[in-house]
PDB file of N, CA and C in Angstrom:
ATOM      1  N   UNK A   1     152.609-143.560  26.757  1.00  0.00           N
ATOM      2  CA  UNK A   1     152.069-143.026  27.984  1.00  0.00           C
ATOM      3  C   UNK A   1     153.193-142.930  28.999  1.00  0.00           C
ATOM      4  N   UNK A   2     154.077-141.323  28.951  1.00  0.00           N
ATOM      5  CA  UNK A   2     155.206-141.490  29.535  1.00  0.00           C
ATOM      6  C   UNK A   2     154.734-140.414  30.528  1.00  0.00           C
ATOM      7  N   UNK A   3     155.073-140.217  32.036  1.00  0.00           N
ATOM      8  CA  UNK A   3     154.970-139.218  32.991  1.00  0.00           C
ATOM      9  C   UNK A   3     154.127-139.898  34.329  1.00  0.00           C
ATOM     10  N   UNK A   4     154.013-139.240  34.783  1.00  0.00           N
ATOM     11  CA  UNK A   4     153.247-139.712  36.379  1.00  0.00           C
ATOM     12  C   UNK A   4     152.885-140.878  36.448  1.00  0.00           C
ATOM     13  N   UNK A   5     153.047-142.213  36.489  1.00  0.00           N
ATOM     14  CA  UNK A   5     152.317-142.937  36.725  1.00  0.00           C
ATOM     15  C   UNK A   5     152.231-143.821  35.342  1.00  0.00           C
ATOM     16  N   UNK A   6     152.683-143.440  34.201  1.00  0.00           N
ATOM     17  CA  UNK A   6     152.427-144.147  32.859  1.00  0.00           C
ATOM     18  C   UNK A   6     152.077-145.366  33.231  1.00  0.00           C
ATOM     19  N   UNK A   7     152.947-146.243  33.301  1.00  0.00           N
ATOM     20  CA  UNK A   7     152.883-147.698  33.055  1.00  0.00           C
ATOM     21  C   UNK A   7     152.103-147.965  34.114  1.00  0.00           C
ATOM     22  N   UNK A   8     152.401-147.628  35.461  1.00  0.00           N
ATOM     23  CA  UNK A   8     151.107-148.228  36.666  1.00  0.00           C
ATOM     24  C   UNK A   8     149.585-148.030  35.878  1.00  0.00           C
ATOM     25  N   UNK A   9     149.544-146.401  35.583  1.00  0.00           N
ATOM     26  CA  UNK A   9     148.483-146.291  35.131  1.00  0.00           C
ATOM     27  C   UNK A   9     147.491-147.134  34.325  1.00  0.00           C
ATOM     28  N   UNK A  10     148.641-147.216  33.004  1.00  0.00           N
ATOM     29  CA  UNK A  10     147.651-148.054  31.601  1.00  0.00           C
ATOM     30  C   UNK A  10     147.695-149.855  32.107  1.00  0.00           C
ATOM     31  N   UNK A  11     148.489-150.185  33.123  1.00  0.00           N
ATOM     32  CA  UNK A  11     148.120-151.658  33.851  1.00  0.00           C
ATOM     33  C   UNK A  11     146.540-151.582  34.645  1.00  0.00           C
ATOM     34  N   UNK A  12     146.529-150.442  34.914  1.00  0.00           N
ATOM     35  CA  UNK A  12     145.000-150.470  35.712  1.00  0.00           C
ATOM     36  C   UNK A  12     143.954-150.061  35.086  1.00  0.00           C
ATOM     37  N   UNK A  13     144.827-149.169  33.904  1.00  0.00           N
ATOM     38  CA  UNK A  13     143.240-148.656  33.326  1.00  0.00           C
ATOM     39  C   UNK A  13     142.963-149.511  32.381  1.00  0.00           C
ATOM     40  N   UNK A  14     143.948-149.905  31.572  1.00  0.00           N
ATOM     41  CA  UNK A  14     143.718-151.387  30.341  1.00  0.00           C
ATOM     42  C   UNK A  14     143.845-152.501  30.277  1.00  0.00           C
ATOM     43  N   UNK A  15     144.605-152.914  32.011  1.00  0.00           N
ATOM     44  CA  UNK A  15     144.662-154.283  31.845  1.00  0.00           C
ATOM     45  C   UNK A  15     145.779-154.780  30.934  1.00  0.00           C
ATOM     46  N   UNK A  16     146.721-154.027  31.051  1.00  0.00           N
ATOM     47  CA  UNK A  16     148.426-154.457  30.166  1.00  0.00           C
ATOM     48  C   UNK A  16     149.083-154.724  31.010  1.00  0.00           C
ATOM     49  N   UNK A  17     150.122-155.546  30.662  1.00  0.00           N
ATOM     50  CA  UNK A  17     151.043-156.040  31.424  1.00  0.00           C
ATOM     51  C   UNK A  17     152.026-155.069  31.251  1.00  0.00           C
ATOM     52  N   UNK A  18     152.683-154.957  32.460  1.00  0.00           N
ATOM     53  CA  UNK A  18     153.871-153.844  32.242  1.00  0.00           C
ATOM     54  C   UNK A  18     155.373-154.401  31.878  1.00  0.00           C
ATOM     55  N   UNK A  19     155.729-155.611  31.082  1.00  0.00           N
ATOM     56  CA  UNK A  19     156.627-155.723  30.907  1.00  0.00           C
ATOM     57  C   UNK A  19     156.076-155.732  29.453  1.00  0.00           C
ATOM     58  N   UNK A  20     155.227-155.663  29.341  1.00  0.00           N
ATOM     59  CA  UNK A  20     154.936-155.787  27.604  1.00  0.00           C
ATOM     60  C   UNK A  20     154.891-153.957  27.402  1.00  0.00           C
ATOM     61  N   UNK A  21     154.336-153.375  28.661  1.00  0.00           N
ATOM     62  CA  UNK A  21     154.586-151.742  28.074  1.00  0.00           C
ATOM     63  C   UNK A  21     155.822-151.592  27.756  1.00  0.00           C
ATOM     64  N   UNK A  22     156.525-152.037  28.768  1.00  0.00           N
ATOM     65  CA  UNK A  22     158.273-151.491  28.549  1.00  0.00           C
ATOM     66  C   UNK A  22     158.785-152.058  27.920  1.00  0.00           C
ATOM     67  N   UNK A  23     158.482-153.094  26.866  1.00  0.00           N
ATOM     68  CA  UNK A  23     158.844-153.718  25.733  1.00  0.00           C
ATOM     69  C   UNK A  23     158.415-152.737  24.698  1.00  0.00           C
ATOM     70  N   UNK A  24     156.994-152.198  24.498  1.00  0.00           N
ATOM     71  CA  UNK A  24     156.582-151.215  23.486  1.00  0.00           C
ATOM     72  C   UNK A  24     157.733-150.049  23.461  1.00  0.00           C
ATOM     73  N   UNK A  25     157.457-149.585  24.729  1.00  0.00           N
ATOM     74  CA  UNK A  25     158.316-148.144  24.886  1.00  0.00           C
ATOM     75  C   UNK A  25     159.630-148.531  24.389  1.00  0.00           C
ATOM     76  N   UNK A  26     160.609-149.484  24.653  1.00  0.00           N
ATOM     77  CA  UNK A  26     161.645-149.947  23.801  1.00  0.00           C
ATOM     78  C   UNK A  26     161.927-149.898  22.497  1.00  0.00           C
ATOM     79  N   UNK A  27     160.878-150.642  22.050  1.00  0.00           N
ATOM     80  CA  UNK A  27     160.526-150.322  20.577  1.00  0.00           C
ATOM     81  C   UNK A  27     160.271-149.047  19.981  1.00  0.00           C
ATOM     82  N   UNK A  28     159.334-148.364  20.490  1.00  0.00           N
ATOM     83  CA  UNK A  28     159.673-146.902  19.889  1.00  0.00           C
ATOM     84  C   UNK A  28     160.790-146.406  20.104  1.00  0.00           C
ATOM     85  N   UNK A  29     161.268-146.321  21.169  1.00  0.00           N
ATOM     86  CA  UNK A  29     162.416-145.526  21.245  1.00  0.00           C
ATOM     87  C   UNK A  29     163.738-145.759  20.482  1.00  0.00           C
ATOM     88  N   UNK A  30     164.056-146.973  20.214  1.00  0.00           N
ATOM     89  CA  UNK A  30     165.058-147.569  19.607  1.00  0.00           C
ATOM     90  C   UNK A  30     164.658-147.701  18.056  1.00  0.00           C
ATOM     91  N   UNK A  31     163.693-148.245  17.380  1.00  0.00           N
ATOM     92  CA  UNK A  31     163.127-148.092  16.497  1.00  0.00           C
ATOM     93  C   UNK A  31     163.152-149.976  15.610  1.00  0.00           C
ATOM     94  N   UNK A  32     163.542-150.638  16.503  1.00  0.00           N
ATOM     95  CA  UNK A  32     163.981-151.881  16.524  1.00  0.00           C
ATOM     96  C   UNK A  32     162.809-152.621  17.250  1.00  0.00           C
ATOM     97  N   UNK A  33     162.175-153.281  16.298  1.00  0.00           N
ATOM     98  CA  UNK A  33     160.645-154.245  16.705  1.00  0.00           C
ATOM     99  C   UNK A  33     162.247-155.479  17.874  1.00  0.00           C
ATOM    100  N   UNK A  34     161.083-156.055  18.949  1.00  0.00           N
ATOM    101  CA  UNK A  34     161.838-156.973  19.650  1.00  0.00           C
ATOM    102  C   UNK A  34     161.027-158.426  19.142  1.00  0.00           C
ATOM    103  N   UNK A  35     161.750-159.636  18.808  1.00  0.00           N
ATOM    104  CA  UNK A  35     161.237-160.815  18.562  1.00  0.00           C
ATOM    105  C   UNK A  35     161.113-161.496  18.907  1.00  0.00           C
ATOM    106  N   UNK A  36     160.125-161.894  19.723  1.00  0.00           N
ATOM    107  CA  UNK A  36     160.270-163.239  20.996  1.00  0.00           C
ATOM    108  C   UNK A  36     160.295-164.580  20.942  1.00  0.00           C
ATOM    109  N   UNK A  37     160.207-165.189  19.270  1.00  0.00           N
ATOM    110  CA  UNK A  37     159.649-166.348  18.899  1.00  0.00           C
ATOM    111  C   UNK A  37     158.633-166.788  19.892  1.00  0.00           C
ATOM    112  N   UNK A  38     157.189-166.476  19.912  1.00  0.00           N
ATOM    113  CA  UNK A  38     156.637-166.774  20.728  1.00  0.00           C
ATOM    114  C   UNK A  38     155.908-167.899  19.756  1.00  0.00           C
ATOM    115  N   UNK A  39     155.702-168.322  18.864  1.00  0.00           N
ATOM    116  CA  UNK A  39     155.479-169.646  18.092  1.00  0.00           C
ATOM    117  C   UNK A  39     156.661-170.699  18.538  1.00  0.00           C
ATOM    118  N   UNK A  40     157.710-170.564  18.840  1.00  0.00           N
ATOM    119  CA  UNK A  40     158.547-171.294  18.987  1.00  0.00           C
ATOM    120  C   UNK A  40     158.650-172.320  20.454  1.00  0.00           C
ATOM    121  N   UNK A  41     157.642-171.732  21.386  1.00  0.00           N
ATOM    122  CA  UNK A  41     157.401-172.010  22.521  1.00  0.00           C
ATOM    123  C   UNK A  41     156.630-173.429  22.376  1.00  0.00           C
ATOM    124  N   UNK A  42     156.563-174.117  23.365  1.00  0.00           N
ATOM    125  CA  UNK A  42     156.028-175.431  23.791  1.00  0.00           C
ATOM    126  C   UNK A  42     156.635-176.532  23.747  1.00  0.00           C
ATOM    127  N   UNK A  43     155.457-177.455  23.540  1.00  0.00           N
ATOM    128  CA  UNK A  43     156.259-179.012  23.216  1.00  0.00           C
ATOM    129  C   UNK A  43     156.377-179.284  22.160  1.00  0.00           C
ATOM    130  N   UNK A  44     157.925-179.795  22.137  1.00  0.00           N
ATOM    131  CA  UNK A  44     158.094-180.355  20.804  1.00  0.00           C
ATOM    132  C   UNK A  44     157.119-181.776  20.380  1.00  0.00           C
ATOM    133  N   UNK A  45     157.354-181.977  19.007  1.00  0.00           N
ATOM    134  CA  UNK A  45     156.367-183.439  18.676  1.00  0.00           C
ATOM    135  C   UNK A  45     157.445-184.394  18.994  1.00  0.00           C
ATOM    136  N   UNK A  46     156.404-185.429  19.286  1.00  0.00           N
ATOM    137  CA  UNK A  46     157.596-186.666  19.629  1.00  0.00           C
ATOM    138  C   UNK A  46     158.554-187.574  18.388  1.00  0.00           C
ATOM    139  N   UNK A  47     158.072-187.576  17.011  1.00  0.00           N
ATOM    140  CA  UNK A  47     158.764-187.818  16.183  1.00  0.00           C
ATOM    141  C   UNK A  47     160.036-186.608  15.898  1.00  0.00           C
ATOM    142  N   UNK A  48     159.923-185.337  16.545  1.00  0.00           N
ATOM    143  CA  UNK A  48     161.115-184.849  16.883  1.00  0.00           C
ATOM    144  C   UNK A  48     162.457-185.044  17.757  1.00  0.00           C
ATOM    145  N   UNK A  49     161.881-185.587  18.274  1.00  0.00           N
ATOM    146  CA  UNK A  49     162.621-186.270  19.460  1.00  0.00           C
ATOM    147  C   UNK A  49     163.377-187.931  19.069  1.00  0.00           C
TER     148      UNK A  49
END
């Protein structure tokens, strides 16, 4: 959803975050998925420590 308003737009009409649009649009354009380790996030266990 590229032109007038894209990204404002689909934040209001769908309720997306616009750094996650311009993460998509990245991805298509480049053709390179981005990897956030988002499993990798939190607290570690304490026998890790």
């Amino acid at each position: 959803m590229q032109g007038y308003g894209g990204q404002l737009l689909a934040q209001k009409e769908l309720g997306w975050d616009r750094n996650t649009i311009r993460k998509g649009l990245k991805e298509l354009t480049s053709g390179i998925n981005c990897v956030d380790n988002y499993s990798g996030r939190g607290r570690s266990k304490a026998e890790e420590k």
